[in-house]
C-alpha atoms as a PDB file:
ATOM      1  CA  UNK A   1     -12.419  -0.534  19.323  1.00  0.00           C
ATOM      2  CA  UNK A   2      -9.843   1.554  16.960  1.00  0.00           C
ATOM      3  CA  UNK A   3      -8.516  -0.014  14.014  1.00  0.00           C
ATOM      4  CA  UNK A   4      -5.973   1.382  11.607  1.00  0.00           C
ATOM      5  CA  UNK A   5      -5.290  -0.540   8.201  1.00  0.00           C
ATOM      6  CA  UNK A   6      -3.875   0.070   4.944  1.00  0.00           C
ATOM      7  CA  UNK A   7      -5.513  -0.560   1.187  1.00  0.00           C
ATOM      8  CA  UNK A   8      -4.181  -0.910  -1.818  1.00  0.00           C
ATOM      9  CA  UNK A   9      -6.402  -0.439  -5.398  1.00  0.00           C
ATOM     10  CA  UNK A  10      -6.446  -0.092  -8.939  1.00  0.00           C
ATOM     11  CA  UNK A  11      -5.076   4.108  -9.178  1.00  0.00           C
ATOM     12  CA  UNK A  12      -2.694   5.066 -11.707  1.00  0.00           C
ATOM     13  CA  UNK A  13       0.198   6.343 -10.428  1.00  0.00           C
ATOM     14  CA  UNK A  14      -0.457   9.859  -9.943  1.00  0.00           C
ATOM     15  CA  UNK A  15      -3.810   8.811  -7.764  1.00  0.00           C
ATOM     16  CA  UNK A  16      -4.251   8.012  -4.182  1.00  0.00           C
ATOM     17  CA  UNK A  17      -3.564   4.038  -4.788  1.00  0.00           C
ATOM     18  CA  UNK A  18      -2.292   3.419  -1.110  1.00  0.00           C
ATOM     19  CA  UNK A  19      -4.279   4.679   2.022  1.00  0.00           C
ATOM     20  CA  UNK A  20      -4.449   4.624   5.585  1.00  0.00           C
ATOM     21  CA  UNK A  21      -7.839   4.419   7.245  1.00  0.00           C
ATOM     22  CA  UNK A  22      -8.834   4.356  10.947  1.00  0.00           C
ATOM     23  CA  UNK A  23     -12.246   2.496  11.689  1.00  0.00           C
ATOM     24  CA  UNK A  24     -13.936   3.456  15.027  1.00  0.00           C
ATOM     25  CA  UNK A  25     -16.581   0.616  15.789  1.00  0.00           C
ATOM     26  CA  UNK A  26     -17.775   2.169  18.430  1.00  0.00           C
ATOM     27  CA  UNK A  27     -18.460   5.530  16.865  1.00  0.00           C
ATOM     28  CA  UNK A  28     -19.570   3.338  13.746  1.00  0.00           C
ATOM     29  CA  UNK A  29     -16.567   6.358  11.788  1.00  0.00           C
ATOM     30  CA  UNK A  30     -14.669   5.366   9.042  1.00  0.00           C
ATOM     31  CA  UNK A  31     -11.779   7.967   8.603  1.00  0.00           C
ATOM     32  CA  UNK A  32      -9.077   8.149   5.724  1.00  0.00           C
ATOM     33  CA  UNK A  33      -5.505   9.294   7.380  1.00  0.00           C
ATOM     34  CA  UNK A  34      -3.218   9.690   4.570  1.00  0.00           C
ATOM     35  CA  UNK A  35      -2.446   8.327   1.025  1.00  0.00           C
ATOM     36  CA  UNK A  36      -0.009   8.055  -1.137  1.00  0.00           C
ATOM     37  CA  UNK A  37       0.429   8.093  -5.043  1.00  0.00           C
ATOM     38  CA  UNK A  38       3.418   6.961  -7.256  1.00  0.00           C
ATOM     39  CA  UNK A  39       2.720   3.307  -7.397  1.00  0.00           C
ATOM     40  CA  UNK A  40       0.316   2.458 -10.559  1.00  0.00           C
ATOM     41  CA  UNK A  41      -2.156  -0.477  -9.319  1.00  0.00           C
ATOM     42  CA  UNK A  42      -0.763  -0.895  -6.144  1.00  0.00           C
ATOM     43  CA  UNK A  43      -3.494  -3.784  -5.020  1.00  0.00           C
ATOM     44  CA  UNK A  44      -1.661  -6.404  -2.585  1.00  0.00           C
ATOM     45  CA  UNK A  45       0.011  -5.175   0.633  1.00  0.00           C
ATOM     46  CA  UNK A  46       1.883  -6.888   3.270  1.00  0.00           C
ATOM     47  CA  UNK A  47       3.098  -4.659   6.271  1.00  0.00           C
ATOM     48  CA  UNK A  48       6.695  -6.454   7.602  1.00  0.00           C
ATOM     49  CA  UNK A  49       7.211  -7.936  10.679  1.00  0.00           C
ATOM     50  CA  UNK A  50       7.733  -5.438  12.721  1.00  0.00           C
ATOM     51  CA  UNK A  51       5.238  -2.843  10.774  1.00  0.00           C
ATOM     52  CA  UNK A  52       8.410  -0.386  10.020  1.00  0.00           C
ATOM     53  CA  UNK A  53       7.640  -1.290   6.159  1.00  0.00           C
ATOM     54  CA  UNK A  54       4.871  -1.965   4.025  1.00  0.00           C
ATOM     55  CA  UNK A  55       4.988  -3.903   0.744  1.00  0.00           C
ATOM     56  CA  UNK A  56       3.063  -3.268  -2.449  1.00  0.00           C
ATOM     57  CA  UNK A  57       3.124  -5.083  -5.909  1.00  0.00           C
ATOM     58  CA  UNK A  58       2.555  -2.952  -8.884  1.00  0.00           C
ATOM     59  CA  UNK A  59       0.021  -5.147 -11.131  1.00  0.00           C
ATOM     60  CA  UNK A  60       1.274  -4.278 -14.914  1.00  0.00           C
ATOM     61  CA  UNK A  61       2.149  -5.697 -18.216  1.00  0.00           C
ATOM     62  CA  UNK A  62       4.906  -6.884 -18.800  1.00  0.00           C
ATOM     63  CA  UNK A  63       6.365  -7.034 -15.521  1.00  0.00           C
ATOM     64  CA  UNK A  64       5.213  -5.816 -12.474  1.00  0.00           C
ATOM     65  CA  UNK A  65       6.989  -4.712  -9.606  1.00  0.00           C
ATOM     66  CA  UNK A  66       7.065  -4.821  -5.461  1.00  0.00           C
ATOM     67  CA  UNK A  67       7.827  -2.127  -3.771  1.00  0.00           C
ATOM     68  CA  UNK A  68       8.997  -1.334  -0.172  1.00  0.00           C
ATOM     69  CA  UNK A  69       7.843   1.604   1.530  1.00  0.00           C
ATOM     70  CA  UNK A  70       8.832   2.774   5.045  1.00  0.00           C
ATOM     71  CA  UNK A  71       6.050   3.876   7.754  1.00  0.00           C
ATOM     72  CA  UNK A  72       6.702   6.811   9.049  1.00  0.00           C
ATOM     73  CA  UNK A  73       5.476   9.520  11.233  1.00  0.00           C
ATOM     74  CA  UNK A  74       5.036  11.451   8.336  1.00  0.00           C
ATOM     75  CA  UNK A  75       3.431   8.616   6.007  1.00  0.00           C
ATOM     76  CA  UNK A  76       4.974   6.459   3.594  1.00  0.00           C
ATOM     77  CA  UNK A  77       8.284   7.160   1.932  1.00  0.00           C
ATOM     78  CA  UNK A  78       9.214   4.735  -1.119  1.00  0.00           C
ATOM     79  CA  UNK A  79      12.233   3.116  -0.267  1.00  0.00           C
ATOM     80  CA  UNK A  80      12.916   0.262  -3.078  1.00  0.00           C
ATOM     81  CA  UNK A  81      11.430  -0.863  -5.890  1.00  0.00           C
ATOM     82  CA  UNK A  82      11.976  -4.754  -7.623  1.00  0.00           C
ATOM     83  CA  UNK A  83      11.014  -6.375 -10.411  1.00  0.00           C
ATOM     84  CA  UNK A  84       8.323  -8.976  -9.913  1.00  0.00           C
ATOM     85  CA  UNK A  85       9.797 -11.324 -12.640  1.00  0.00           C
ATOM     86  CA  UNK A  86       6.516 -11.211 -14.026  1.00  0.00           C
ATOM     87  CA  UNK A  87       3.181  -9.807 -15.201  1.00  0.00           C
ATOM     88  CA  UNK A  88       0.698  -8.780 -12.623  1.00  0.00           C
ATOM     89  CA  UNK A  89       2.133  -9.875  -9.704  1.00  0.00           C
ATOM     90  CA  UNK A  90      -0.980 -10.798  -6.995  1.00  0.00           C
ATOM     91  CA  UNK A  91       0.216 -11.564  -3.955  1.00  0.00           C
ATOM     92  CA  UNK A  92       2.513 -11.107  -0.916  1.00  0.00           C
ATOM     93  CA  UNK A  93       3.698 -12.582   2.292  1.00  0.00           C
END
């Protein structure tokens, strides 16, 4: 089977904190896609219903942020950014 799934981590902003990976159990491969940078400690995703956006928070002091960023052919392009109302935001839905 093919999998494709996105992960999130601890980068600064201008890292790789948001990447695309395909996993190929059969092969046993594990292949990085894409990735994009711009989001500092982008950790928790959440791809939307209908996988046309993906969701980050931005973990920081004093307020973090989420941010919505469409999937495109192309990878992802940041579309909005909100405050989290709070510190370190940890989790989506």
């Amino acid at each position: 089977m093919i999998y494709t799934f996105y992960t999130g981590s601890y980068a600064l902003a201008d890292e790789p904190g948001i990447c695309l990976f395909r996993l190929d159990t059969e092969k046993q491969t594990l292949e990085r896609l894409e990735s994009f940078s711009g989001i500092h400690h982008p950790s928790y995703l959440c791809l939307g219903r209908e996988c046309g956006m993906l969701y980050a928070v931005q973990e920081q002091v004093p307020e973090g942020m989420v941010h919505g960023l469409a999937v495109t052919e192309t990878g992802l392009e940041l579309r909005s950014s909100l405050s989290s109302g709070g510190a370190d935001p940890c989790h989506l839905s």
